[in-house]
Protein backbone atom coordinates (compact mmCIF):
# COMPACT_ATOMS: atom_id res chain seq x y z
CA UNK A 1 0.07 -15.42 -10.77
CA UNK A 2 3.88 -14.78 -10.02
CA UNK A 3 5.44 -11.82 -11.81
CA UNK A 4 9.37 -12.75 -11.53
CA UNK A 5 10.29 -8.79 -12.59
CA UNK A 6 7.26 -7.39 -10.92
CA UNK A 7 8.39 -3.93 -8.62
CA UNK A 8 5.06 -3.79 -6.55
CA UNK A 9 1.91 -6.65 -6.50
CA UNK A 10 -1.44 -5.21 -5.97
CA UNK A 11 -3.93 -7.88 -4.58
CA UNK A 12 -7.97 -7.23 -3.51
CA UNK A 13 -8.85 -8.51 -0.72
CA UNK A 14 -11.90 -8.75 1.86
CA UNK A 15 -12.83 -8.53 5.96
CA UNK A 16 -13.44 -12.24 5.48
CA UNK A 17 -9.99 -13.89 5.78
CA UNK A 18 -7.17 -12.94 8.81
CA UNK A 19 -4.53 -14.23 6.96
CA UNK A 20 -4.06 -12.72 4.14
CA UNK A 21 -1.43 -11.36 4.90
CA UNK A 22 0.81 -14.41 5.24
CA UNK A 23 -0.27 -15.25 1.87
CA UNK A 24 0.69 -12.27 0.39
CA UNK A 25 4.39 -12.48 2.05
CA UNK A 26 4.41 -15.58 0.25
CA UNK A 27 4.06 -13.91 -2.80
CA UNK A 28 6.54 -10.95 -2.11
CA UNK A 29 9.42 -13.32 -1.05
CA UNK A 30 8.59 -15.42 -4.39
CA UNK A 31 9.03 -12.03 -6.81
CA UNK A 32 10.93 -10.19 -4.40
CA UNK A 33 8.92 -7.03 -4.34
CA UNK A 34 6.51 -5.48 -2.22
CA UNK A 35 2.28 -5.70 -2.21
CA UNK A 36 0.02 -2.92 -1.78
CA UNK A 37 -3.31 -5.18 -0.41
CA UNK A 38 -7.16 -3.10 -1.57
CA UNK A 39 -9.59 -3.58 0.55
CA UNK A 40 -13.56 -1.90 -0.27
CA UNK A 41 -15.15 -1.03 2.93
CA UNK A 42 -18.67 0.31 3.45
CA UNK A 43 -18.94 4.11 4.89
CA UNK A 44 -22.40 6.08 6.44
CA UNK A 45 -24.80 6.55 3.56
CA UNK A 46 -23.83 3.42 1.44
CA UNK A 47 -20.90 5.36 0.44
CA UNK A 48 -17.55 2.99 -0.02
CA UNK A 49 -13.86 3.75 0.52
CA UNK A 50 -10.88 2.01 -0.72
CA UNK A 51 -8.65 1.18 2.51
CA UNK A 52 -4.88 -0.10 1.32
CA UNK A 53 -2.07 -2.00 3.16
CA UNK A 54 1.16 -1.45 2.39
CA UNK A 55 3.48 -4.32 2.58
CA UNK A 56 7.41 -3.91 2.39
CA UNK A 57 9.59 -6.67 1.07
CA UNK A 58 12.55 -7.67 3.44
CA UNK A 59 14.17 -10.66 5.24
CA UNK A 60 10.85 -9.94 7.65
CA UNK A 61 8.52 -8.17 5.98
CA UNK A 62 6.86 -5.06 7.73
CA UNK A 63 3.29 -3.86 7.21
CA UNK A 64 1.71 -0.54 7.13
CA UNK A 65 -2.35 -0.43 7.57
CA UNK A 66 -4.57 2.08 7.26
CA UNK A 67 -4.02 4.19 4.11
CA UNK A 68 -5.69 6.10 1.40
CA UNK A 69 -4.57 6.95 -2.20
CA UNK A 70 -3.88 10.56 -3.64
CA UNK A 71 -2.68 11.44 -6.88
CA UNK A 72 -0.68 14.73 -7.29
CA UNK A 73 0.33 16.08 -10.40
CA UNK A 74 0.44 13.03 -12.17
CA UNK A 75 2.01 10.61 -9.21
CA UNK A 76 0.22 8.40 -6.98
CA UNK A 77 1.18 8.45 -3.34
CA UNK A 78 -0.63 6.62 -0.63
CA UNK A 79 -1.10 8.18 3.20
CA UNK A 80 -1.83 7.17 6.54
CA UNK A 81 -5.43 7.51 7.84
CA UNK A 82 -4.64 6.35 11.59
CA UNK A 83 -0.65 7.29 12.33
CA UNK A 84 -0.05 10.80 10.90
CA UNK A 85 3.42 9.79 11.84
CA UNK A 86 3.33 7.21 9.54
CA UNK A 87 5.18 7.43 6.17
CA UNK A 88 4.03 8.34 3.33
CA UNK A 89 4.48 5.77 0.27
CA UNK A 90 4.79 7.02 -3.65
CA UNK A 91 4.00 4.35 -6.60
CA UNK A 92 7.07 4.93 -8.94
CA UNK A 93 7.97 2.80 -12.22
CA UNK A 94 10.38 0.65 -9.70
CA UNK A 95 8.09 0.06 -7.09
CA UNK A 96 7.05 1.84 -3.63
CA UNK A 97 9.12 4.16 -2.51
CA UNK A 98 8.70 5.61 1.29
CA UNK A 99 8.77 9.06 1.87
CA UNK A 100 12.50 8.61 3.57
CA UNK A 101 13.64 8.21 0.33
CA UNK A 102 12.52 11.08 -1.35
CA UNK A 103 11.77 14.82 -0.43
CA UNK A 104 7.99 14.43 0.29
CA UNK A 105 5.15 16.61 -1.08
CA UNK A 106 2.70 19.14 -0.23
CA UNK A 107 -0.84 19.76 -0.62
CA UNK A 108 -3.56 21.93 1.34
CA UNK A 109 -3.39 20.47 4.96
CA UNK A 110 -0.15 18.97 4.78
């Protein structure tokens, strides 16, 4: 499906195929926006997590792995599991947004 005024393209994806992610740039540089890639992986216990991969659109596009999801107060912001250096994204109405662009949050460890 292309979205020609999408802001953000979320796509599932599995272990099983290495390049999605060339597939998805295909699709960002199509509707000019960027992807957020879902991926379901098993934990201990039969547990499951959602791990995300945050792709941002540009003449190359860069790619940020590793993150989880956390809504606060009513926004949804994704963080990095691996790089605590990493920046911290924020789903708006226009798209992704990185935490260089706006003042960053708070919550109990942060």
């Amino acid at each position: 499906m292309i979205a020609p005024e999408a802001h953000v393209v979320i796509v599932p994806t599995t272990l099983a195929n290495g390049n999605d992610r060339r597939k998805v740039e295909n699709v960002m540089r199509i509707a000019h926006c960027d992807a957020i890639m879902v991926r379901i992986v098993p934990q201990g216990g039969g547990a499951r997590k959602a791990i995300f991969e945050i792709g941002r659109d540009g003449l190359v596009p860069v790619w940020f792995s590793e993150y989880t999801s956390r809504g606060v107060g009513g926004e949804l912001f994704f963080q990095p599991t691996v790089d605590p250096d990493g920046p911290l994204f924020k789903l708006t109405n226009k798209g992704l947004m990185s935490s260089s662009d706006f003042a960053g949050i708070r919550w109990d460890g942060w």
